[in-house]
Protein backbone atom coordinates (compact mmCIF):
# COMPACT_ATOMS: atom_id res chain seq x y z
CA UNK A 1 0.00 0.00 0.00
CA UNK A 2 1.15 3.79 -0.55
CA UNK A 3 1.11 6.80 1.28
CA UNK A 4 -1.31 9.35 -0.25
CA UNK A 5 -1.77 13.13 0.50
CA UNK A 6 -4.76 14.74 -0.84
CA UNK A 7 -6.76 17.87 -1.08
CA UNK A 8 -9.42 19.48 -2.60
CA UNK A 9 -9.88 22.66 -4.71
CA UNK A 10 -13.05 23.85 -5.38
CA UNK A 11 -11.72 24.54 -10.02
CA UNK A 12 -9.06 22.45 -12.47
CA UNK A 13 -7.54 25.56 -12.67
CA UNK A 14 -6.59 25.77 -8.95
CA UNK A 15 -5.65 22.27 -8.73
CA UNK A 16 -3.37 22.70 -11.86
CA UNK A 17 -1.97 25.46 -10.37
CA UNK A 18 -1.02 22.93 -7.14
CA UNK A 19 -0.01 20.69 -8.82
CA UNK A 20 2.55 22.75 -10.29
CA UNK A 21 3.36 24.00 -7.17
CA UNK A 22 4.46 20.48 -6.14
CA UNK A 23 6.53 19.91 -9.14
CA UNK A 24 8.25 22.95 -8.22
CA UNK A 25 8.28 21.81 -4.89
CA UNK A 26 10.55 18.30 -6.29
CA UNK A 27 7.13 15.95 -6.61
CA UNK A 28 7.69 14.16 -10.15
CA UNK A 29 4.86 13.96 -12.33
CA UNK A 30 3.94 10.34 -11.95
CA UNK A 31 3.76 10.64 -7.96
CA UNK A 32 0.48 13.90 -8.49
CA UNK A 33 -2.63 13.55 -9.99
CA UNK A 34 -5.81 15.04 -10.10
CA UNK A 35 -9.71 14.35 -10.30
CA UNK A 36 -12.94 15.32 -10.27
CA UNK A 37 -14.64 14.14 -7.71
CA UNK A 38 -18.78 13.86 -8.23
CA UNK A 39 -20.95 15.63 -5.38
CA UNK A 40 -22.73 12.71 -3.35
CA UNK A 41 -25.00 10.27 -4.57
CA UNK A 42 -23.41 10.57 -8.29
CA UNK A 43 -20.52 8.53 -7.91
CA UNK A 44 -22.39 5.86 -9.52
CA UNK A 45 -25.58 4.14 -11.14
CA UNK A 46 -25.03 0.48 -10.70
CA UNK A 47 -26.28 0.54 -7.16
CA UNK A 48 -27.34 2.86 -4.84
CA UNK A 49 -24.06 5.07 -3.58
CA UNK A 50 -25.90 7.65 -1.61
CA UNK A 51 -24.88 7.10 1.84
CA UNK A 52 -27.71 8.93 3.00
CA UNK A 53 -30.11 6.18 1.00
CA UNK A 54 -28.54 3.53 1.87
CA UNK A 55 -30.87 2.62 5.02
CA UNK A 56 -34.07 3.27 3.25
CA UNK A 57 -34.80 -0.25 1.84
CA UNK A 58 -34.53 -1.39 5.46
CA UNK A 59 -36.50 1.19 7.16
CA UNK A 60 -39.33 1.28 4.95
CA UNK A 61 -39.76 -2.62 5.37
CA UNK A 62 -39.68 -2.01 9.45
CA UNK A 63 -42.57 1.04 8.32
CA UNK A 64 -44.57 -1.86 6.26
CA UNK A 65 -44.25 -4.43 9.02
CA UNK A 66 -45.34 -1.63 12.01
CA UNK A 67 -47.73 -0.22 9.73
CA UNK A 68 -49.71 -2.69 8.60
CA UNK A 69 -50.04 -4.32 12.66
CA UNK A 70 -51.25 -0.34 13.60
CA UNK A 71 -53.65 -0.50 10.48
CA UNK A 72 -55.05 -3.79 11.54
CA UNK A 73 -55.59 -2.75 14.81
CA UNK A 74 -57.33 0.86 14.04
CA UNK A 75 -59.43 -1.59 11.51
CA UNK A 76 -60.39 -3.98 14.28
CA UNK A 77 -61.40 -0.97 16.08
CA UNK A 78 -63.35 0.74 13.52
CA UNK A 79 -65.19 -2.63 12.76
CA UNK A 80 -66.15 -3.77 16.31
CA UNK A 81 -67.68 0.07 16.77
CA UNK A 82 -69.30 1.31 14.14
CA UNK A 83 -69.88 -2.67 13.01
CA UNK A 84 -68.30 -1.77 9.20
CA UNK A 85 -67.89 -4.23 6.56
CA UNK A 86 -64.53 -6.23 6.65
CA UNK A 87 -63.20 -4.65 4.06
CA UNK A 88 -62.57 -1.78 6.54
CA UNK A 89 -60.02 -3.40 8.28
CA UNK A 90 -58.36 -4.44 4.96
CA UNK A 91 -58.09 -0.78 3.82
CA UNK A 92 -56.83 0.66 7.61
CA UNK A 93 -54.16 -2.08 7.18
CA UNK A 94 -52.97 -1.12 3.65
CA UNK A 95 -52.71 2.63 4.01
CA UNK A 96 -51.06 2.19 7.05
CA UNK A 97 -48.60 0.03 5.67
CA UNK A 98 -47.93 2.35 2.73
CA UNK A 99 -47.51 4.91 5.44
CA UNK A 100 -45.64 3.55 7.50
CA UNK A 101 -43.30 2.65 4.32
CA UNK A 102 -42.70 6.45 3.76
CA UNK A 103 -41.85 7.15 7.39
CA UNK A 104 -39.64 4.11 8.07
CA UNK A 105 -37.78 5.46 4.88
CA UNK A 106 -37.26 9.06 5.78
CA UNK A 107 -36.20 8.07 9.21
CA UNK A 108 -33.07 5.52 7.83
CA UNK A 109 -32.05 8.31 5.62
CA UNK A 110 -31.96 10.97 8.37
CA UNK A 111 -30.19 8.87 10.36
CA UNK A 112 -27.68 8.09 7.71
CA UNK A 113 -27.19 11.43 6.78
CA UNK A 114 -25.21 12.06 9.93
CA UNK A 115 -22.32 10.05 8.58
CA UNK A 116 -19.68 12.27 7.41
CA UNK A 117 -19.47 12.43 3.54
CA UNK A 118 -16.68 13.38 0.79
CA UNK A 119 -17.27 17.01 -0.05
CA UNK A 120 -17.41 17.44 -4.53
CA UNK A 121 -15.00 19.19 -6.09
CA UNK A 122 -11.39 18.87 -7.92
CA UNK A 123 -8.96 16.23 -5.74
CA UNK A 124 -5.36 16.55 -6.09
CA UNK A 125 -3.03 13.50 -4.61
CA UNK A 126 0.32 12.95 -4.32
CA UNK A 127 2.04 9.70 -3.98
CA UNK A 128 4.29 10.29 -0.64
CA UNK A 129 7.02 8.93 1.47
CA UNK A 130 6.76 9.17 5.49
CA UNK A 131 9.50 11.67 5.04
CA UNK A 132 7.67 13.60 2.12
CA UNK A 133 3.91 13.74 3.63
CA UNK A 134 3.91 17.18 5.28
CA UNK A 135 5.88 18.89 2.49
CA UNK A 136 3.07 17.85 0.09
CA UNK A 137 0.45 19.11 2.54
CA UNK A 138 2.09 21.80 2.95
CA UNK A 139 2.48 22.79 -0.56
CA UNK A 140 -1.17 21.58 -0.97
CA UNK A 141 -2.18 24.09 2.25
CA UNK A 142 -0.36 27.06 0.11
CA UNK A 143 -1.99 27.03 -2.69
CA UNK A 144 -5.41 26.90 -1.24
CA UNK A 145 -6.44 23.08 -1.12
CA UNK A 146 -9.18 22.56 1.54
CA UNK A 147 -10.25 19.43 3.87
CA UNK A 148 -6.21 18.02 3.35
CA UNK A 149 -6.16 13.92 3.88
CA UNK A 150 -3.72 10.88 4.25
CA UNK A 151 -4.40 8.25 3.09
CA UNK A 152 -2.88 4.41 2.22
CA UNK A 153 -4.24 2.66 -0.94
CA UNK A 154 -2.95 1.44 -4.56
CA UNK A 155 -0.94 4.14 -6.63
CA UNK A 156 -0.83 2.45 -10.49
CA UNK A 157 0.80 4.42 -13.13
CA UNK A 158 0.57 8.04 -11.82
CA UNK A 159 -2.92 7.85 -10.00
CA UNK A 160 -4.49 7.09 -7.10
CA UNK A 161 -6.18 3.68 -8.40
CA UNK A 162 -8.18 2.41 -5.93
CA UNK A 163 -9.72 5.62 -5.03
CA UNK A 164 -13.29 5.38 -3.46
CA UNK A 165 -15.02 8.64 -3.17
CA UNK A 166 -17.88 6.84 -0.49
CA UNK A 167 -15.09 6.60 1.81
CA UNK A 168 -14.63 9.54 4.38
CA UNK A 169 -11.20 10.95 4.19
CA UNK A 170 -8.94 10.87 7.39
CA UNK A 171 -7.79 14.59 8.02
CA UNK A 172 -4.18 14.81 7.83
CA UNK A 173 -4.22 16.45 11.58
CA UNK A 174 -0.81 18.48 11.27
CA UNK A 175 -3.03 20.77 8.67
CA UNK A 176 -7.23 20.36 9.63
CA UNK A 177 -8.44 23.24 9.46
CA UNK A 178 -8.54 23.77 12.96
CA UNK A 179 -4.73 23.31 13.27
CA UNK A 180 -4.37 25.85 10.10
């Protein structure tokens, strides 16, 4: 695995301008690359990326399951009152359910949304050695790169190839922005 140093800049044209920082700096070319990185939940169409949606499947199967058991109930109510047809209780029971579908999925994807997220915008990395990591961030710091991050993966011919933009970055706490 290799040492990575990363930030982001908000346009290609700061992140080019970085990156040439670095070079200046003594980075080679194949050790700094940069990316777009897509704002959440566009990272992908095969399955669902969101991390904020990913709970909703779940939660809107515990919404059916409550649902439907309140519906039946209210239904059994309504029909030993006012003495309504059966097909009372059936209905009480399926709009519940659908109900409690909806709010079982908004609740999993409020509580998801709390997990910390990859901000979008243009991500420069540099392949580093122990010795090498703060001069990068520094450099990176200078020229106006934001949420700086280490990181260990794969670096394959000059990039950063097993990059996963659902993963939350690990601030590189010499230069988080409360440090700078």
């Amino acid at each position: 695995m290799s040492l990575i140093v990363a930030a982001r800049f908000t346009t290609f044209p700061a992140a080019e301008d970085a990156a040439q920082r670095l070079f200046n700096a003594g980075f080679v070319e194949e050790d700094v690359t940069l990316f777009f990185v897509n704002p959440c939940g566009q990272h992908g169409f095969e399955t669902i990326t969101d991390a904020n949606a990913r709970g909703a499947p779940k939660g809107a199967g515990i919404g059916v399951t409550i649902g439907t058991v309140v519906g039946a109930m209210v239904g059994v109510g309504i029909f030993a009152v006012f003495s309504a047809p059966p097909i009372v209780l059936l209905i009480a029971a399926g709009v519940s359910a659908y109900a409690g579908s909806l709010v079982g999925a908004l609740v999993s994807t409020r509580e998801a949304s709390d997990e910390e997220t990859r901000d979008s915008g243009v991500l420069v990395a540099v392949h580093v050695s122990p010795d090498s990591q703060l001069d990068a961030a520094r450099v990176l710091r200078d020229a106006g790169g934001a949420a700086i991050e280490r990181a260990t993966g794969r670096w394959q011919q000059g990039r950063w190839a097993d990059f996963d933009p659902l993963k939350p970055p690990v601030p590189l706490n010499e230069f988080s922005e409360k440090h700078a």
